[in-house]
N, C-alpha and C. Protein backbone atom coordinates (compact mmCIF):
# COMPACT_ATOMS: atom_id res chain seq x y z
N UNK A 1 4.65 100.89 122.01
CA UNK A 1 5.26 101.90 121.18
C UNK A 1 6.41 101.30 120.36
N UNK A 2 7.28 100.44 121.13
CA UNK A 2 8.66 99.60 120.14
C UNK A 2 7.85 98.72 118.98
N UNK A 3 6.58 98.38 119.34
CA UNK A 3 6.24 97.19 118.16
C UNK A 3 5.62 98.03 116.97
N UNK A 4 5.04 99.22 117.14
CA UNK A 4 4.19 99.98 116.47
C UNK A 4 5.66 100.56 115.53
N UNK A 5 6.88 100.75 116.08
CA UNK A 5 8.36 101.51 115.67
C UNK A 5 8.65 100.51 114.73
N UNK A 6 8.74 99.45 115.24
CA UNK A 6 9.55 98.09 114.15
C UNK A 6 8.68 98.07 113.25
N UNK A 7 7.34 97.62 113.60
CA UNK A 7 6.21 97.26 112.49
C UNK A 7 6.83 98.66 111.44
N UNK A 8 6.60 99.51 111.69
CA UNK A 8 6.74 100.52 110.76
C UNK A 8 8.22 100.80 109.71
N UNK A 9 9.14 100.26 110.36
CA UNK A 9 10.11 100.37 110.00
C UNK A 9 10.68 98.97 109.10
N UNK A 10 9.82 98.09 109.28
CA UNK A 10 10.27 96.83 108.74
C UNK A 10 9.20 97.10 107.38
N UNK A 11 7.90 97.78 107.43
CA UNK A 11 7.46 98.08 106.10
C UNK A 11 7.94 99.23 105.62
N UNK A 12 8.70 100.02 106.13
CA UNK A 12 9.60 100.87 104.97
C UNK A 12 10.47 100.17 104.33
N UNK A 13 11.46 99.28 104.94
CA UNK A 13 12.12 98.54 104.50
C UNK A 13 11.39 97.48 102.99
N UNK A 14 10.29 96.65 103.51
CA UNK A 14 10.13 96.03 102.33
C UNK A 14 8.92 97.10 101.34
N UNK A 15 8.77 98.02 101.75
CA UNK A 15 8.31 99.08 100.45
C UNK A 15 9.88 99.42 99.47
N UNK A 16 10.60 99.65 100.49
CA UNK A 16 11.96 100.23 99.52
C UNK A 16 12.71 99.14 98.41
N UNK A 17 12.36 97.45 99.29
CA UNK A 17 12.76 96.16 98.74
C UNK A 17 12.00 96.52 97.44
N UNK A 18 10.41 96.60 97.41
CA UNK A 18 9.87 96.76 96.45
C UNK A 18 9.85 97.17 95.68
N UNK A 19 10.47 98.76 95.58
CA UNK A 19 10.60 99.57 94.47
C UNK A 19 11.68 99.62 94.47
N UNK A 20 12.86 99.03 95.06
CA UNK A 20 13.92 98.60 93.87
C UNK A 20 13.78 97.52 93.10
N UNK A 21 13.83 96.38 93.55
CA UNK A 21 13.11 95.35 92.08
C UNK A 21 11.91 95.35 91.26
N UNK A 22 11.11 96.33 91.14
CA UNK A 22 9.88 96.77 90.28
C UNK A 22 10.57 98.12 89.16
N UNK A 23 11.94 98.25 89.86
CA UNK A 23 12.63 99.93 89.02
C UNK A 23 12.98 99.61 87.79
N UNK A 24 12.80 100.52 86.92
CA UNK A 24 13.20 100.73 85.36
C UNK A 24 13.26 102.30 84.97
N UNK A 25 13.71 102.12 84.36
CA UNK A 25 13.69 103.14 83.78
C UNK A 25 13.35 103.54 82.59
N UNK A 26 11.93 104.26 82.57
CA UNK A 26 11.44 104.40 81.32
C UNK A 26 11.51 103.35 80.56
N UNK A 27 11.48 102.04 80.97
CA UNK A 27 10.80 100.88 80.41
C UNK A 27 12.11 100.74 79.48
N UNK A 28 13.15 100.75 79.56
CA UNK A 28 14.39 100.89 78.67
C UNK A 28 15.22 99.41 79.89
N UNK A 29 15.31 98.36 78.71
CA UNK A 29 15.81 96.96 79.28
C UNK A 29 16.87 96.86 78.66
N UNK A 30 18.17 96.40 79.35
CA UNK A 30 19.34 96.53 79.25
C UNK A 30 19.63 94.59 78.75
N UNK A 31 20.28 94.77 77.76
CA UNK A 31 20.95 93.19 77.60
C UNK A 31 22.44 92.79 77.46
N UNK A 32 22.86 92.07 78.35
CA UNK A 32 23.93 91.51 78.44
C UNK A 32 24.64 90.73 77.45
N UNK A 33 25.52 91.12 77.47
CA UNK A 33 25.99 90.23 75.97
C UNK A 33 26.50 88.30 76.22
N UNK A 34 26.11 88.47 77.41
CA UNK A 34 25.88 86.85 77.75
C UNK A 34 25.39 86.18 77.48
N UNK A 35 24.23 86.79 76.76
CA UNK A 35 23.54 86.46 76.66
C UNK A 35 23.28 85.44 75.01
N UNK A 36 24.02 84.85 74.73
CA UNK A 36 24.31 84.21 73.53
C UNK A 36 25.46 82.90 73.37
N UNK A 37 25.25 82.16 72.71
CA UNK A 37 26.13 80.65 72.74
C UNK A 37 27.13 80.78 71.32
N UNK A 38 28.55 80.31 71.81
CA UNK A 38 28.84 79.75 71.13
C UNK A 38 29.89 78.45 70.80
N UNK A 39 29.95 78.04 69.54
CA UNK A 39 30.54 76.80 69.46
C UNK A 39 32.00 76.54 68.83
N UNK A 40 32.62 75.77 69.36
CA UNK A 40 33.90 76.00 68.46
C UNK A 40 33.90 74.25 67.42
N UNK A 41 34.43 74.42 66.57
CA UNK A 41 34.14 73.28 65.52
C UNK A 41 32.90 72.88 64.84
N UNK A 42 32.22 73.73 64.69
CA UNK A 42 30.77 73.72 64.41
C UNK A 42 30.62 72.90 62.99
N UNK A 43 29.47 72.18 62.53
CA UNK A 43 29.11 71.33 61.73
C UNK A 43 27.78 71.08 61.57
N UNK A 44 27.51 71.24 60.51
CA UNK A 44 25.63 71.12 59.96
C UNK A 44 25.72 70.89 58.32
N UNK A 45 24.96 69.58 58.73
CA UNK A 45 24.61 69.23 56.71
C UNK A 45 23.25 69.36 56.90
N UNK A 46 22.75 69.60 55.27
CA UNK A 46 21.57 69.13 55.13
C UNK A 46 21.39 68.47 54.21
N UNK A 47 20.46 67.30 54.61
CA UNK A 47 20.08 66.21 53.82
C UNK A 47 18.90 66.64 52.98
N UNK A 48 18.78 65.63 51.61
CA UNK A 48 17.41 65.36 50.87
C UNK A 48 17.47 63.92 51.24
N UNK A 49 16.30 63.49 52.34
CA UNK A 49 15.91 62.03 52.37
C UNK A 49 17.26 61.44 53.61
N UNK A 50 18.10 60.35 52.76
CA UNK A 50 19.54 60.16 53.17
C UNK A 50 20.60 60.41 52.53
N UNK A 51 20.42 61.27 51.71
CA UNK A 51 21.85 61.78 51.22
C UNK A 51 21.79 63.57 51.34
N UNK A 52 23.47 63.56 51.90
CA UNK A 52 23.84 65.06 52.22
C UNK A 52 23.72 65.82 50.95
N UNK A 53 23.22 66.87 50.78
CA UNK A 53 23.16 68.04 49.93
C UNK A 53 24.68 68.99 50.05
N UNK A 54 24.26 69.14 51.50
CA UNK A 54 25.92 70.03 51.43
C UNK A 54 26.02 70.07 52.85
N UNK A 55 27.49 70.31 53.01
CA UNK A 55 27.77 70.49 54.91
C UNK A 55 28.49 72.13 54.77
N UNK A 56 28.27 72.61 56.25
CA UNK A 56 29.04 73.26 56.71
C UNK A 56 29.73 73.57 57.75
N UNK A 57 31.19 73.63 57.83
CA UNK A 57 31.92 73.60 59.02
C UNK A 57 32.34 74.72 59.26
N UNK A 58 32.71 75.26 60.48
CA UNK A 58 33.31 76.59 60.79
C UNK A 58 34.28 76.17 61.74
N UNK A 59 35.20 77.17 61.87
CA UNK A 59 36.35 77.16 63.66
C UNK A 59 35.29 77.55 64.53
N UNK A 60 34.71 78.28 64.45
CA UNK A 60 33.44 79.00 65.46
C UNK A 60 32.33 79.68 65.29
N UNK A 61 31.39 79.35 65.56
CA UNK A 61 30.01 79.84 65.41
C UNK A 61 29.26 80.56 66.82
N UNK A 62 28.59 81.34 66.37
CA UNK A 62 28.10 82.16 67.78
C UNK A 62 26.60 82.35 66.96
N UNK A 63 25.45 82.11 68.16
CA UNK A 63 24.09 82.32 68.41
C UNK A 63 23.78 82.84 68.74
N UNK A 64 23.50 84.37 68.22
CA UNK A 64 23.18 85.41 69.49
C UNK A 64 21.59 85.05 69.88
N UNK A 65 20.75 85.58 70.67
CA UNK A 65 19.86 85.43 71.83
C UNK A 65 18.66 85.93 70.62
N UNK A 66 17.65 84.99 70.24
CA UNK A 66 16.23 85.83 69.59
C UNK A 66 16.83 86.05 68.23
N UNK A 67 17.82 85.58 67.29
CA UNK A 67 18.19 85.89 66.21
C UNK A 67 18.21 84.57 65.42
N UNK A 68 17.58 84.27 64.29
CA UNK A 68 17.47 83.44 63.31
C UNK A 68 18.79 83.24 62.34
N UNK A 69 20.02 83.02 63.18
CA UNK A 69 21.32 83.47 62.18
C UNK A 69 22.36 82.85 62.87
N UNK A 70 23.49 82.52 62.51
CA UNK A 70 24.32 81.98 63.15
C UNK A 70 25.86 82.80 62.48
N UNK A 71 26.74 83.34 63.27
CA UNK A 71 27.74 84.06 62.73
C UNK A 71 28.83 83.31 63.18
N UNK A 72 29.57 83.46 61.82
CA UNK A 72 30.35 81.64 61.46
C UNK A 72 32.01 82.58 61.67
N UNK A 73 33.08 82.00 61.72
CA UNK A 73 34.21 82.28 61.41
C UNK A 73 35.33 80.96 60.88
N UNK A 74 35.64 81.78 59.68
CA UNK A 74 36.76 80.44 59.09
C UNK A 74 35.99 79.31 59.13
N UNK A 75 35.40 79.42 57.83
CA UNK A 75 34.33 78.47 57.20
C UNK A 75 34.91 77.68 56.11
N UNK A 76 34.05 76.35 55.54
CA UNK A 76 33.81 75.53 54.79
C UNK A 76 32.75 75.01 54.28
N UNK A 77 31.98 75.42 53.24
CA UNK A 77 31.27 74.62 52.47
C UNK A 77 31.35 73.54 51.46
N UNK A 78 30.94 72.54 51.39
CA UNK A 78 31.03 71.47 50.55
C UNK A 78 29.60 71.18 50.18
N UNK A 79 29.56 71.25 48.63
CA UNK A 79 28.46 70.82 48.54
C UNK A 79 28.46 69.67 47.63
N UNK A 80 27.83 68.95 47.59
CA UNK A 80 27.60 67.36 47.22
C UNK A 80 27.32 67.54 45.82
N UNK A 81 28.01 67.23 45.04
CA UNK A 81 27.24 67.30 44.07
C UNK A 81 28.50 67.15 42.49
N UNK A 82 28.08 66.69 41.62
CA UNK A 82 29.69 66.11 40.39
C UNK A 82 29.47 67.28 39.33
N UNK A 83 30.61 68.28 39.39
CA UNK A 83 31.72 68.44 40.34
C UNK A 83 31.40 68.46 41.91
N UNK A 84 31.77 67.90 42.96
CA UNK A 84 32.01 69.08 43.77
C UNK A 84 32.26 70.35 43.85
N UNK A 85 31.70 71.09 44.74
CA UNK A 85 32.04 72.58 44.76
C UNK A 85 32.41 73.34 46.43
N UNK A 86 33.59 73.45 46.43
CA UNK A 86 33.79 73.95 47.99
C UNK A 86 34.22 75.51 47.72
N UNK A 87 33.50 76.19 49.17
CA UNK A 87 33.39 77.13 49.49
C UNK A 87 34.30 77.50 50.64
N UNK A 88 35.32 78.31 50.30
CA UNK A 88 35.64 78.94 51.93
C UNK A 88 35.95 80.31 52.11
N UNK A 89 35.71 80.80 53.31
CA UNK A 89 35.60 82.29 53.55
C UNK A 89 35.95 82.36 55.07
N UNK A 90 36.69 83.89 55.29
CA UNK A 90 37.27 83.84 56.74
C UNK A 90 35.58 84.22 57.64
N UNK A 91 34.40 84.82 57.18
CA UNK A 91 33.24 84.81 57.98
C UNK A 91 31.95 84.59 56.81
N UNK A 92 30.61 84.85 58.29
CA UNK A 92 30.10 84.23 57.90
C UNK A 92 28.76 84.00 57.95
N UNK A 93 27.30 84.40 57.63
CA UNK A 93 26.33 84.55 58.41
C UNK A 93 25.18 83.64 57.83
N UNK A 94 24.92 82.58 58.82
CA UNK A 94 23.78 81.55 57.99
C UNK A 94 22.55 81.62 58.55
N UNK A 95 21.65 82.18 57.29
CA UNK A 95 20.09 82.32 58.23
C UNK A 95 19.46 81.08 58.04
N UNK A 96 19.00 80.95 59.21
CA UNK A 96 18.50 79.97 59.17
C UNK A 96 16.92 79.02 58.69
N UNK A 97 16.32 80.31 58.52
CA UNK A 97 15.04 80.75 58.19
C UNK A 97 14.88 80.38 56.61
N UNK A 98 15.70 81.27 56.02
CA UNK A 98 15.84 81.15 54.27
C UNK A 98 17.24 80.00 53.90
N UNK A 99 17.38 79.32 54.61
CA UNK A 99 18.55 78.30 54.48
C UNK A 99 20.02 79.25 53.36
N UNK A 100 20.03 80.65 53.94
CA UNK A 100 21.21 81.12 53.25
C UNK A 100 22.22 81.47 53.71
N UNK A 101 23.46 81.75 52.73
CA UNK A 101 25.05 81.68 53.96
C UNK A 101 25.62 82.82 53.09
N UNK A 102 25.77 83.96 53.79
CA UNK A 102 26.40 84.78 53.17
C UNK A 102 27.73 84.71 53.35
N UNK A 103 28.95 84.82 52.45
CA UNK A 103 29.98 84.55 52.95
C UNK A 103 31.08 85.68 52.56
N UNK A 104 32.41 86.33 53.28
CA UNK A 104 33.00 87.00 53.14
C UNK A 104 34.30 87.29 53.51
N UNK A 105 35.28 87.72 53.22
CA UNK A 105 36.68 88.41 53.65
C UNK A 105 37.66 87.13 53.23
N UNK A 106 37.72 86.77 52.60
CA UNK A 106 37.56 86.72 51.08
C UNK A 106 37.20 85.83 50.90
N UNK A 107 36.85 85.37 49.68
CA UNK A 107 35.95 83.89 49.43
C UNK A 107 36.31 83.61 48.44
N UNK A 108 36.79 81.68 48.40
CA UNK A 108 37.43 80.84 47.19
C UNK A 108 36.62 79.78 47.04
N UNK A 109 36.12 79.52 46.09
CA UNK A 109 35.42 78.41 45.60
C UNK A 109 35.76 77.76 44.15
N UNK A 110 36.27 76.23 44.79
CA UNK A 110 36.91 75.58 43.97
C UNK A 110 35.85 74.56 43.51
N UNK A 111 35.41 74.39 42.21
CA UNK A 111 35.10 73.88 41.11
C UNK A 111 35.16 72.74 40.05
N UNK A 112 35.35 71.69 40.93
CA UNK A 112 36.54 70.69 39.85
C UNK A 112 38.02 71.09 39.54
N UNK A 113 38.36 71.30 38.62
CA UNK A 113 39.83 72.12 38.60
C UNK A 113 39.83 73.50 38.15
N UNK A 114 38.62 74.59 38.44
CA UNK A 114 38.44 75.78 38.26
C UNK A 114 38.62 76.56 39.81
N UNK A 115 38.32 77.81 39.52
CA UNK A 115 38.96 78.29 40.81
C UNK A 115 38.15 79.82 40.82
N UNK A 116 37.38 80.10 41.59
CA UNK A 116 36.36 81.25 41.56
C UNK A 116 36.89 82.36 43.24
N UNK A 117 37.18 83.35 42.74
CA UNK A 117 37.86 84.43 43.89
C UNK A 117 36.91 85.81 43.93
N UNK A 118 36.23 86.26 44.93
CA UNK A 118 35.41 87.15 45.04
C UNK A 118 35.60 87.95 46.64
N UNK A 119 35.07 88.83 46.70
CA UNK A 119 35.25 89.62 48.17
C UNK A 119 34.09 88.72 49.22
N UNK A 120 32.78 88.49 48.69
CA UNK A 120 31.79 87.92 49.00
C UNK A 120 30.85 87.30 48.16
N UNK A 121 30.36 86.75 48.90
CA UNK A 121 28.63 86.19 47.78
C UNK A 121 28.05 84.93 48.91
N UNK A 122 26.75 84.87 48.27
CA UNK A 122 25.69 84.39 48.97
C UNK A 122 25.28 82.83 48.56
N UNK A 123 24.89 81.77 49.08
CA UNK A 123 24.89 80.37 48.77
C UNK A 123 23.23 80.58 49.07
N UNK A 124 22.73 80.21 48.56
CA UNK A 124 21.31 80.32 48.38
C UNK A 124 21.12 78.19 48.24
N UNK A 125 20.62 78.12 49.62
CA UNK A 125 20.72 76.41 50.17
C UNK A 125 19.84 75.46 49.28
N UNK A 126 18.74 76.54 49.43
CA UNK A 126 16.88 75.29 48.94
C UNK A 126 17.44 75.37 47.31
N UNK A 127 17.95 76.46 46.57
CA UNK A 127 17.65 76.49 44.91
C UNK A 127 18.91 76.25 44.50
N UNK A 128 20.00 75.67 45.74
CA UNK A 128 21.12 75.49 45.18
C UNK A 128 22.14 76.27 44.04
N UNK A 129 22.28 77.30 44.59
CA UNK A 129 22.66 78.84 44.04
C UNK A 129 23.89 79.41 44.65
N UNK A 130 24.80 79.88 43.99
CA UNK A 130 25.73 80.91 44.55
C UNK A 130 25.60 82.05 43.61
N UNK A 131 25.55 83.32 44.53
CA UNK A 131 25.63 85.04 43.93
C UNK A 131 26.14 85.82 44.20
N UNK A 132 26.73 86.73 43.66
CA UNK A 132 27.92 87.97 44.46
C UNK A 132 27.50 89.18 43.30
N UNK A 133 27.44 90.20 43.94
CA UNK A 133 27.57 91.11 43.23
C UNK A 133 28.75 92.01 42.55
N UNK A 134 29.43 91.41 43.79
CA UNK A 134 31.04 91.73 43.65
C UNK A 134 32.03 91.41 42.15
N UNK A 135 33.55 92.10 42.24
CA UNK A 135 34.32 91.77 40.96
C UNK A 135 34.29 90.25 41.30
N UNK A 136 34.58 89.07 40.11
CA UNK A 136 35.20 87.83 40.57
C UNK A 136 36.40 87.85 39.49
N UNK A 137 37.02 86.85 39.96
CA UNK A 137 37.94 86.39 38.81
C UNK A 137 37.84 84.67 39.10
N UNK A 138 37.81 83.82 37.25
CA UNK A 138 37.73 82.88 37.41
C UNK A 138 38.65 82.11 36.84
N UNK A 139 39.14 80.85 36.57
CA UNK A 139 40.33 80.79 36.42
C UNK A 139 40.21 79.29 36.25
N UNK A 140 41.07 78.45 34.76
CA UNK A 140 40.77 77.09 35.21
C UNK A 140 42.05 76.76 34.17
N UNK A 141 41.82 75.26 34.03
CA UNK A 141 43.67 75.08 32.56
C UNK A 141 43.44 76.08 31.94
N UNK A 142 42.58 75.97 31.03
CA UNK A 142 42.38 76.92 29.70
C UNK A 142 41.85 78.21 29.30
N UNK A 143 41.67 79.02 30.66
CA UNK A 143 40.92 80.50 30.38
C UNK A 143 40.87 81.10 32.24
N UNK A 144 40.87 82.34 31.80
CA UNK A 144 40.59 83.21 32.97
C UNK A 144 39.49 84.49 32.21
N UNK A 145 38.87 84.13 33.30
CA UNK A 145 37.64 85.11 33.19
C UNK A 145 37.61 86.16 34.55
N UNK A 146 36.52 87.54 34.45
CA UNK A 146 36.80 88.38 34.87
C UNK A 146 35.14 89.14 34.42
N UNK A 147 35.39 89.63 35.87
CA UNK A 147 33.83 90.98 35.59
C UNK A 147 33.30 91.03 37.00
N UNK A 148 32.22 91.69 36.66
CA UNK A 148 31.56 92.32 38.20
C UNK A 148 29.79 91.51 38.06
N UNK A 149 29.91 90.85 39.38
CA UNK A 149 28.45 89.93 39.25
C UNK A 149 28.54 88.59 38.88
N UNK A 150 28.22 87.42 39.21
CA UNK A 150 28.20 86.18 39.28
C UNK A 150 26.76 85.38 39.31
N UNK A 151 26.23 84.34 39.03
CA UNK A 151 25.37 83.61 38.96
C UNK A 151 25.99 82.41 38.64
N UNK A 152 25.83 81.51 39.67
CA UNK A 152 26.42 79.78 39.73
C UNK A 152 25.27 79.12 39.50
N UNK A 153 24.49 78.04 39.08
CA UNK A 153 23.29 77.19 39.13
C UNK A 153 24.41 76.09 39.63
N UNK A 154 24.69 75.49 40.41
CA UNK A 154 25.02 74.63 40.68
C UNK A 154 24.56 73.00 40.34
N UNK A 155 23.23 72.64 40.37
CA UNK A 155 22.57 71.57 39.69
C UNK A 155 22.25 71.76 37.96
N UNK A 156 22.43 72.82 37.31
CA UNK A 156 22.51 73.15 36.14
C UNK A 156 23.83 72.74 35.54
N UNK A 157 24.89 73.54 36.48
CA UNK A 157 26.14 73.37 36.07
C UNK A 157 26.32 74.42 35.50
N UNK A 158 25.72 75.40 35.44
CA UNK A 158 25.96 77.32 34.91
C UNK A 158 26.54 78.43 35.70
N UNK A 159 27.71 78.89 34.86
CA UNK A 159 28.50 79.83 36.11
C UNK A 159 28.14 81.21 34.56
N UNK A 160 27.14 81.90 35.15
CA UNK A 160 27.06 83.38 34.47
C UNK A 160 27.94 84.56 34.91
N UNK A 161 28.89 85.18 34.33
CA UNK A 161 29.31 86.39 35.04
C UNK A 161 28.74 87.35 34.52
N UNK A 162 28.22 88.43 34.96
CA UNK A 162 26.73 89.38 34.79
C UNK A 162 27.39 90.58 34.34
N UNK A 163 28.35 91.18 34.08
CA UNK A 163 28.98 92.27 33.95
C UNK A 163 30.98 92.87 33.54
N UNK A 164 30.65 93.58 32.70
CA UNK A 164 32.37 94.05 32.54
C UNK A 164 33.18 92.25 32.24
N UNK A 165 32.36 91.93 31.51
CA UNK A 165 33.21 90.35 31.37
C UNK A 165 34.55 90.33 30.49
N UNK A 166 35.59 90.26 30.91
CA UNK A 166 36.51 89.77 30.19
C UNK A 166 37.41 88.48 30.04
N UNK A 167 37.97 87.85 29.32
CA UNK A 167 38.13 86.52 29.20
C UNK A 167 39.73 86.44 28.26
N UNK A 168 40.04 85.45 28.61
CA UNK A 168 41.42 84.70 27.99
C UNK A 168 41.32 83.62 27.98
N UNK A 169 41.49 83.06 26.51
CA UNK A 169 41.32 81.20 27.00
C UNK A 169 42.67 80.93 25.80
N UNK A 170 43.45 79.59 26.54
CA UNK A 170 44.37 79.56 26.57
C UNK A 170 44.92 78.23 25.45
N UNK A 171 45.57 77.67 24.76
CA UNK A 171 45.51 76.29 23.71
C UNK A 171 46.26 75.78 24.63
């Protein structure tokens, strides 16, 4: 009768083991926000062949878990190229997929001795592009420019401002 008691009682026990680690609820999976890496001093160029195209550095980068993106803080872009053209912005989001870096809160991009100020805009990597839809103001010795919307060609060497353009150029 005691072995028939235990036997029985030791499979309630691992029935109950069972259906607590098989439990959910309504199939609704909970994720931890641990679930993600990140880096402090972060750094990535990309090359054509052996020469850098452009780098980018951040204070910190974070990877969240299953996401094609990397969210940057207190950034630097440099991109290779005569002029140079550097980019910086307090954040930051680079997909990795479409090689693009959206950048924001506030963003300065210096030009040779020009000087480009916007809320945000987007670095478009493969076609070598910067875009904002945003106001900019641009600014160099001899003129300041002004309007809403931007287009950079960077390997062209074309800075379009798309809208409300106004201008001062200076002797």
């Amino acid at each position: 009768m005691k072995g028939k008691l235990l036997l029985g009682f030791v499979a309630a026990i691992a029935l109950g083991v069972l259906i607590i680690l098989n439990y959910s609820e309504n199939g609704v999976k909970t994720h931890t926000s641990y679930r993600k890496s990140s880096i402090k001093g972060f750094h990535l160029a990309r090359k054509d062949g052996e020469r850098i195209k452009w780098e980018l550095t951040a204070e910190r980068a974070v990877f969240p878990e299953g996401n094609k993106e990397i969210l940057l803080k207190d950034l630097t872009v440099k991109i290779h190229h005569k002029p140079e053209v550097i980019l910086t912005g307090g954040e930051g989001n680079y997909n990795i997929e479409e090689k693009s870096l959206i950048i924001s809160k506030p963003v300065d991009v210096v030009i040779d001795s020009s000087r480009l100020i916007t809320a945000s805009l987007t670095w478009h990597g493969e076609e070598e592009m910067i875009t904002t839809h945003d106001s900019v103001r641009l600014t160099g010795k001899n003129f300041l420019m002004e309007g809403k919307g931007l287009t950079v060609k960077v390997r062209d060497q074309q800075v379009k401002i798309l809208n409300d353009v106004k201008g001062i150029f200076y002797r």
